[in-house]
Protein backbone atom coordinates (compact mmCIF):
# COMPACT_ATOMS: atom_id res chain seq x y z
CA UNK A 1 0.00 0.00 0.00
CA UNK A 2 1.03 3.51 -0.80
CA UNK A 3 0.63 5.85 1.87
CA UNK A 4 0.59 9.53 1.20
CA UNK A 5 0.29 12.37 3.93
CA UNK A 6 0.53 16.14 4.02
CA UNK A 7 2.50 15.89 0.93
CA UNK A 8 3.78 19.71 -0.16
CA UNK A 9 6.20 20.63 -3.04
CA UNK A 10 7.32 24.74 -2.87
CA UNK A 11 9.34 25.90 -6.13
CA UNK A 12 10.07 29.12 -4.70
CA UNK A 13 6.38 31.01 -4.66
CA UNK A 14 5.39 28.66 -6.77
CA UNK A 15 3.08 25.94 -4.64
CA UNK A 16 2.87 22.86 -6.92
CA UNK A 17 1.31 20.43 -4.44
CA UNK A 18 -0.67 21.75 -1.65
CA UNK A 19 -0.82 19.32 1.60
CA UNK A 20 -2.57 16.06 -0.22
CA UNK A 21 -2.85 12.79 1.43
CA UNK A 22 -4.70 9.81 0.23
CA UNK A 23 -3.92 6.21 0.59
CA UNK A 24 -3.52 3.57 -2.95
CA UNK A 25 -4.70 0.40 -1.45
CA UNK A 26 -4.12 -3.13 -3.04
CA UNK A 27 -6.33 -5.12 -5.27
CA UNK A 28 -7.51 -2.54 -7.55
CA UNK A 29 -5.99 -0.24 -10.39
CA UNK A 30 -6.52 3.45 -9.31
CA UNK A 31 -6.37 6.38 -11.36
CA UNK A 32 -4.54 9.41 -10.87
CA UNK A 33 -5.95 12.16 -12.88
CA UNK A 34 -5.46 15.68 -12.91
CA UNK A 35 -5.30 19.18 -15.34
CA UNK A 36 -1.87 19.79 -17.20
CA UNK A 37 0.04 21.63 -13.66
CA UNK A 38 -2.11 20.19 -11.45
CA UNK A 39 0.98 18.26 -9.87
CA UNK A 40 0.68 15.03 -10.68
CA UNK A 41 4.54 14.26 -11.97
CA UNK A 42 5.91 15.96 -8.81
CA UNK A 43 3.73 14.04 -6.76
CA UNK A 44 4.59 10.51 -8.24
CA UNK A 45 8.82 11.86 -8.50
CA UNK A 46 8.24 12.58 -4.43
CA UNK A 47 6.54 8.98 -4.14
CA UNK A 48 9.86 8.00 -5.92
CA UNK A 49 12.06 9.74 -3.44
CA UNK A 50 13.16 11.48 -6.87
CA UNK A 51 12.10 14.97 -5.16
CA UNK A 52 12.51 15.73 -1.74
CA UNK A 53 8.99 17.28 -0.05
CA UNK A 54 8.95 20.46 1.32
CA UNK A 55 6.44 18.98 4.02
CA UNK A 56 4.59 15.77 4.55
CA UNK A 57 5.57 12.07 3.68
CA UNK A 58 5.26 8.88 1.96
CA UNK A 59 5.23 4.97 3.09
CA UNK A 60 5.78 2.36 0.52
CA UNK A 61 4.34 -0.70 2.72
CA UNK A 62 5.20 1.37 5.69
CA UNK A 63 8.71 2.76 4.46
CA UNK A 64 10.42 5.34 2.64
CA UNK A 65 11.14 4.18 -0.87
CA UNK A 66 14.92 5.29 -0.49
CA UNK A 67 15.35 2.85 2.51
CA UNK A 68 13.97 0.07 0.84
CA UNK A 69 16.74 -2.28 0.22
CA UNK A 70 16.19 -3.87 -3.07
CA UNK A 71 13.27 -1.02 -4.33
CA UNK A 72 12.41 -2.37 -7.05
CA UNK A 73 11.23 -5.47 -5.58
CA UNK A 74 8.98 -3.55 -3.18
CA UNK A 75 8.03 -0.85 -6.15
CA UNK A 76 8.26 -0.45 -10.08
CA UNK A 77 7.89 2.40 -11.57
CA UNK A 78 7.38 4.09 -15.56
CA UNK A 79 7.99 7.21 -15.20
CA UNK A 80 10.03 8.39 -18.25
CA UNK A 81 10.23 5.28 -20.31
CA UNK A 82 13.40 7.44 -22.50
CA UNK A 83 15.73 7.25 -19.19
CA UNK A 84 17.04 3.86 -20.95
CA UNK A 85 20.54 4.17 -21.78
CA UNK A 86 20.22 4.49 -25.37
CA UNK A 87 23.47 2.62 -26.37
CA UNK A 88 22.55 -0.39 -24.52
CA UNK A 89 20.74 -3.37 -25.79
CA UNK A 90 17.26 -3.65 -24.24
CA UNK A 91 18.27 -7.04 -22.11
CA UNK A 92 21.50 -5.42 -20.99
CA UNK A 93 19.33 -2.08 -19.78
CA UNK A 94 17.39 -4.70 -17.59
CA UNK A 95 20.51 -6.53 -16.75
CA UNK A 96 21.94 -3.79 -14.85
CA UNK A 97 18.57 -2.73 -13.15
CA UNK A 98 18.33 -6.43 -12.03
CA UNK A 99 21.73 -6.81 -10.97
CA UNK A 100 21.71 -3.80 -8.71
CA UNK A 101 18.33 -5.36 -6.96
CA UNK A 102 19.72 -9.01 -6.88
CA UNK A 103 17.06 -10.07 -9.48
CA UNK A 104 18.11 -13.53 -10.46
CA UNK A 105 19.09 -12.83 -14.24
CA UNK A 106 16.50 -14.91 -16.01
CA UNK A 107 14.01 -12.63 -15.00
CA UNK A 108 15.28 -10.55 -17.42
CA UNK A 109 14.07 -12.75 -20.40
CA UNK A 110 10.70 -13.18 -18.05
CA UNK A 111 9.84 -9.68 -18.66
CA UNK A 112 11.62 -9.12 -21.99
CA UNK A 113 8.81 -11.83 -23.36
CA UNK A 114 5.78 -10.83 -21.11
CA UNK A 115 5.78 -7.30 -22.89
CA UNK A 116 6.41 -8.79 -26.40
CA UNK A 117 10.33 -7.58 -27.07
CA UNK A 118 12.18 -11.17 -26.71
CA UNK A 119 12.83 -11.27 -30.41
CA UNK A 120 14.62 -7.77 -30.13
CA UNK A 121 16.78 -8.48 -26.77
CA UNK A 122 19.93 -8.02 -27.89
CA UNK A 123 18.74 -5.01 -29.83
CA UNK A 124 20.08 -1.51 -28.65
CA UNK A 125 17.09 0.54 -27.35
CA UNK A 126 17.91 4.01 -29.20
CA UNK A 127 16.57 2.35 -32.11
CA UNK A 128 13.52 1.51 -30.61
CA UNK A 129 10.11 3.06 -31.73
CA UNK A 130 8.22 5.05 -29.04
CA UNK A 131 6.11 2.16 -28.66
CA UNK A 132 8.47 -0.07 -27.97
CA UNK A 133 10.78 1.86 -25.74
CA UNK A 134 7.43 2.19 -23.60
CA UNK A 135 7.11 -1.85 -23.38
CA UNK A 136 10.85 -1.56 -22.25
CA UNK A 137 10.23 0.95 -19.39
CA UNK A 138 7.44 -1.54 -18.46
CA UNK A 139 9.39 -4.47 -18.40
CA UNK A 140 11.54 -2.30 -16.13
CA UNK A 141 8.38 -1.65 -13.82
CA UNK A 142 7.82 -5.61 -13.60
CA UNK A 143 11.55 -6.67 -13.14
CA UNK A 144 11.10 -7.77 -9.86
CA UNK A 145 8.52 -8.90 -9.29
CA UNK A 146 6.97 -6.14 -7.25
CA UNK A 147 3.59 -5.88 -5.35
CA UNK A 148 2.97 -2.43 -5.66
CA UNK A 149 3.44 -0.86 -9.58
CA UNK A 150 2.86 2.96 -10.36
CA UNK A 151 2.95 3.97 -14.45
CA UNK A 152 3.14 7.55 -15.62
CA UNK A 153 1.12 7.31 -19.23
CA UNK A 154 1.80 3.74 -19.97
CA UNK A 155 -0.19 3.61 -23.15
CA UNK A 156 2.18 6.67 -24.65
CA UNK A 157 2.98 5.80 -28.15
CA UNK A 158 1.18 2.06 -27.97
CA UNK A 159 -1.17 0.72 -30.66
CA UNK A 160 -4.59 -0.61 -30.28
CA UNK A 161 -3.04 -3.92 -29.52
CA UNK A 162 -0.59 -2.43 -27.04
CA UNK A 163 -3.06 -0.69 -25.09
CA UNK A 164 -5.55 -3.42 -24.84
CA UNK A 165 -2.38 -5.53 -23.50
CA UNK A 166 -1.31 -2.88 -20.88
CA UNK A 167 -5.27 -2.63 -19.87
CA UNK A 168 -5.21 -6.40 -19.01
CA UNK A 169 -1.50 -6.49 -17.82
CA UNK A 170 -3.27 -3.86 -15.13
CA UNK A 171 -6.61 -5.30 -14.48
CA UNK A 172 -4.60 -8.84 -13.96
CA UNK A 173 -1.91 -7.00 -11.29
CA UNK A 174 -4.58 -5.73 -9.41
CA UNK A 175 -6.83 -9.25 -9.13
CA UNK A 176 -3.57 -10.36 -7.97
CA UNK A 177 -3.88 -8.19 -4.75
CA UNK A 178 -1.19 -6.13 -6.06
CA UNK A 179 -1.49 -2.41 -5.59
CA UNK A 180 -1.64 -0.28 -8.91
CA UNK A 181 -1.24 3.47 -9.59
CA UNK A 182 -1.56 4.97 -13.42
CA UNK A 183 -2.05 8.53 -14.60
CA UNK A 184 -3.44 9.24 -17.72
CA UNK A 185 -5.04 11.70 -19.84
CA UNK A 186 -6.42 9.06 -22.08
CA UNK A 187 -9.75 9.21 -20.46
CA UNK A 188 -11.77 6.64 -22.31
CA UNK A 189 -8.73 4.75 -21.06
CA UNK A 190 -9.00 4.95 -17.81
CA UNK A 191 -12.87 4.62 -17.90
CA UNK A 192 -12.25 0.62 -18.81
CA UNK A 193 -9.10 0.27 -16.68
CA UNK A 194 -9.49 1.70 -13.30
CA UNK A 195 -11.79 1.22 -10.11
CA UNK A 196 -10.83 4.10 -8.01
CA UNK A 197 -9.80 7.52 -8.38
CA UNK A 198 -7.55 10.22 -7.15
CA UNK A 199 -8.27 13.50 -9.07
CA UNK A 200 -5.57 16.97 -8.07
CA UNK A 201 -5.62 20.32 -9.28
CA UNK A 202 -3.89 23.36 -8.98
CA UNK A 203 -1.90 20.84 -6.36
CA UNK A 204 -5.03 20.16 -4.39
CA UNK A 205 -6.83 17.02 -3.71
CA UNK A 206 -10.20 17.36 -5.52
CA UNK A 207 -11.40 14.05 -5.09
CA UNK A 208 -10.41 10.43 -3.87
CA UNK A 209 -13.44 7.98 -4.09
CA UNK A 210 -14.52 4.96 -6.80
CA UNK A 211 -15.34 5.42 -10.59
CA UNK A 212 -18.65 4.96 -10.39
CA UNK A 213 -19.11 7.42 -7.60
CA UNK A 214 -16.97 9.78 -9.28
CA UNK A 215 -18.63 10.66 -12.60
CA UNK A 216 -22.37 10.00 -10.09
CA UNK A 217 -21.26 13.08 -7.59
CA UNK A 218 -19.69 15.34 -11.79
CA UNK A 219 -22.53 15.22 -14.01
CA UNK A 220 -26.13 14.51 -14.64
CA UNK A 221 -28.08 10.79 -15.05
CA UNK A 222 -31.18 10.56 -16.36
CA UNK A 223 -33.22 8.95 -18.51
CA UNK A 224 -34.53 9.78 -22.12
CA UNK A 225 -37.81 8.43 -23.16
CA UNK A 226 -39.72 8.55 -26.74
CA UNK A 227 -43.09 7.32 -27.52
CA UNK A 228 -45.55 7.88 -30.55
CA UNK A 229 -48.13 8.74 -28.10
CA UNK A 230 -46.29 11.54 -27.06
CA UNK A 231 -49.31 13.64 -25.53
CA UNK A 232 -50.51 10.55 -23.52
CA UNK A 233 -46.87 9.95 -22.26
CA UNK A 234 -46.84 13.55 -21.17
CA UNK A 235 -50.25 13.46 -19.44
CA UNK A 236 -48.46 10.39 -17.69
CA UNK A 237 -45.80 11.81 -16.31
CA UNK A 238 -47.76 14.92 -14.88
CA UNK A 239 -50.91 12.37 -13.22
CA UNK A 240 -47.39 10.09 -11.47
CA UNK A 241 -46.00 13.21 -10.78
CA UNK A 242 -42.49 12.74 -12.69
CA UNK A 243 -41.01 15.77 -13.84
CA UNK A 244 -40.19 15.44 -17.68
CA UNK A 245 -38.34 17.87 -19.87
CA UNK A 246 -39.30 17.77 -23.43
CA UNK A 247 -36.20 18.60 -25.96
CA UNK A 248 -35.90 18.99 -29.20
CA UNK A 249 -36.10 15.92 -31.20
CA UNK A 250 -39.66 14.37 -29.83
CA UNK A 251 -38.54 12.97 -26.61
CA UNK A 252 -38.63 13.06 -22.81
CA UNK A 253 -35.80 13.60 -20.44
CA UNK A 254 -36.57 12.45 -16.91
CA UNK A 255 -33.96 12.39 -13.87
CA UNK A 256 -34.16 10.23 -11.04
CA UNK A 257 -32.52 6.94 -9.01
CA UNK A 258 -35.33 4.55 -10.31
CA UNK A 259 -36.47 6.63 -13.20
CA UNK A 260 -36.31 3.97 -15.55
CA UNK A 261 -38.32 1.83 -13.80
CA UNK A 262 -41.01 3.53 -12.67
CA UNK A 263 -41.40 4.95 -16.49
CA UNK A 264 -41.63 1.89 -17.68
CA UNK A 265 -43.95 0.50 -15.29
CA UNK A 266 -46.22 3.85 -15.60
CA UNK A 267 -46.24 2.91 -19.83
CA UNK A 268 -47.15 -0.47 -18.77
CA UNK A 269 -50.39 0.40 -16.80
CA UNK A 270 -51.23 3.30 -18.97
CA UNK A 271 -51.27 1.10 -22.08
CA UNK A 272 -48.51 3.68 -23.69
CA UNK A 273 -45.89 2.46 -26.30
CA UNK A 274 -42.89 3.10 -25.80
CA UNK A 275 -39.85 3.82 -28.77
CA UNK A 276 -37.12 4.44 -26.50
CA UNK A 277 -36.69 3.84 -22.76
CA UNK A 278 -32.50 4.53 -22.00
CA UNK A 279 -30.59 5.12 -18.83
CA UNK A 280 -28.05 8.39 -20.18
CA UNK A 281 -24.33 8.53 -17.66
CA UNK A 282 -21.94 11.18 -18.36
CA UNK A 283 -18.84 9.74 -19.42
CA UNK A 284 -15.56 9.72 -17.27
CA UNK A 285 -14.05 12.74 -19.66
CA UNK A 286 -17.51 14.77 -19.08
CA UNK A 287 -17.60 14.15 -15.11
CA UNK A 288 -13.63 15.15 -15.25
CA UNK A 289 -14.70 18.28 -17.26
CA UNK A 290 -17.14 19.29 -14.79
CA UNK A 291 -15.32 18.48 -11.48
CA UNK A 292 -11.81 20.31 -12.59
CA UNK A 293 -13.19 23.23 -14.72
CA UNK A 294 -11.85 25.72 -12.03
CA UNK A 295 -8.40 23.85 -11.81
CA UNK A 296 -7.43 24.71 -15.27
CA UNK A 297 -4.12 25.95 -15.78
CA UNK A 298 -4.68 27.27 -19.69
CA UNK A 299 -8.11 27.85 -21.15
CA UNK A 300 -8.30 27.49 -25.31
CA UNK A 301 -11.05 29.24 -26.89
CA UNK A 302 -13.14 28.02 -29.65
CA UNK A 303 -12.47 30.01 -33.19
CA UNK A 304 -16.16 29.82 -34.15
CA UNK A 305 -16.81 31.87 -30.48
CA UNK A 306 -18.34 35.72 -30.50
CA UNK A 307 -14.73 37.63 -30.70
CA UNK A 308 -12.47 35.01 -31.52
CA UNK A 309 -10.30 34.81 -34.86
CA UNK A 310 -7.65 33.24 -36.29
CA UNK A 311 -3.99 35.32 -36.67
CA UNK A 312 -2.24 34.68 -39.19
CA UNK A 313 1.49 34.67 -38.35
CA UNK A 314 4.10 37.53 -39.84
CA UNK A 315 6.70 35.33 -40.19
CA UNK A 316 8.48 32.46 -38.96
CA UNK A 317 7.79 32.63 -34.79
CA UNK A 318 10.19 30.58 -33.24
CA UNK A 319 8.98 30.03 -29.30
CA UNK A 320 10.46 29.31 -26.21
CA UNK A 321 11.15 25.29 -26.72
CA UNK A 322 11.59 25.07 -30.58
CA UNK A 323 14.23 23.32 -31.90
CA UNK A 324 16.90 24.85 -34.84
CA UNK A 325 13.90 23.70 -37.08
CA UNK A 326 11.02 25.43 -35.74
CA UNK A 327 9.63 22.33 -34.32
CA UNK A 328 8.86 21.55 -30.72
């Protein structure tokens, strides 16, 4: 289990994580979500040991991660899958990780094969495609064998097969009674892959409770109904007292726990067809919206909105970043 308490990172005046604690408990994948700023990387580098807090702390299984003896069979970690050393083959990158943990060396070919790169072993990893230097920092994660895992956008540069892999590889750690941590932006992503979820922004904990909870507490359920009796339905609804708004194409929207249900049952008795009788649930990305629209770092604008237009640049604008080329 991952313990975190009072944890506070201070860049100068710059507060990047303000006093968050929360607890990542075994046996399920949880999410760690969060605006672009909001401090997710520091948090997971200070979970790492990688930063030093300014206040609070962090237990790995009741421990600092820096006085664990062989870390990475308490803890793996992707963080930054390019930290490889690009002139070494991928098993030799392992190698050395293993070696300095006393991972028994065929471990190394475990792994290698479990994330799909045993026919390019003895390949060096600067030739590697981004989605293959990702399955490397994974393998790295699951070297030893660890019961607690933490991945900083795993599915980065994966393809469809790749991330339904990773999903599983997740979903099959945590029915192990393993404890899981992943942060993603891919939100339809973490929709299918996690059960509980830690949300920051602006360094703050804004939320810490289950998936389904989550998008229940950020956004609005309810029910949309259509009928061809559509003046009957109506007449319904106002006699059970239900309260139905009509929109725009023909049918009825109607909130409420049991809403479904009782419409259904009310069509029944009333002798009303119905066309359409659906249960509507925000989606993960909606509820997300909704919950860290105030937590926002930088707000884009919409071209076709009142006032805004496109500029058309002078000349070549090289910005803060840009390589020689003009390209980030």
């Amino acid at each position: 289990m991952i313990e975190v308490e009072g944890l506070t990172k201070r860049y100068g005046a710059k507060l990047a994580v303000d006093d968050v604690s929360f607890q990542v408990r075994p046996g399920r994948v949880t999410g760690f979500l969060g605006p672009n700023g909001a401090g997710k990387s520091t948090t997971m580098r200070m979970m790492l040991d990688l930063d030093a807090p300014t206040a609070g702390r962090v237990r790995i299984d009741g421990r600092r991660y820096r006085d664990l003896d062989e870390p990475l069979t308490y803890m793996g970690a992707l963080l930054d899958a390019k930290a490889m050393n690009g002139g070494r083959s991928a098993y030799n990158n392992l190698l050395c990780l293993a070696q300095s943990n006393r991972i028994p060396r065929h471990r190394v070919g475990e792994v290698l094969d479990t994330v799909g790169l045993g026919a390019v072993a003895g390949k060096k990893s600067k030739g590697f495609s981004l989605g293959m230097g990702q399955r490397l920092g994974i393998a790295s994660a699951l070297l030893g064998d660890p019961r607690i895992l933490m991945f900083d956008e795993p599915v980065n540069g994966l393809d469809p097969e790749g991330i339904h892999w990773i999903r599983n590889l997740m979903k099959s750690l945590a029915a192990q009674g393993r404890t899981v941590f992943v942060s993603s932006h891919l939100m339809s992503e973490m929709a299918l892959t996690a059960d509980h979820l830690i949300v920051i922004g602006q360094g703050r904990l804004l939320a810490d409770t289950s998936m389904a909870d989550f998008i229940a507490e950020n956004s609005r359920s309810f029910v949309r109904v259509r009928s061809p009796q559509h003046e009957q339905l109506k007449d319904a609804f106002h006699r059970a007292g239900l309260t139905a708004v009509e929109v725009g194409d023909g049918s009825f929207e109607v909130e409420g726990p049991d809403a479904a249900k009782e419409i259904g049952e009310l069509a029944a008795q009333s002798g009303i067809t119905l066309y359409e009788l659906s249960p509507q649930r925000a989606s993960l990305e909606e509820a997300f919206m909704q919950m860290t629209a105030g937590a926002v770092e930088y707000h884009a604008h919409n071209l076709n909105e009142p006032g805004q237009t496109a500029a058309a640049p002078a000349g070549p604008q090289w910005g803060r970043g840009d390589g020689a080329n003009g390209k980030g």
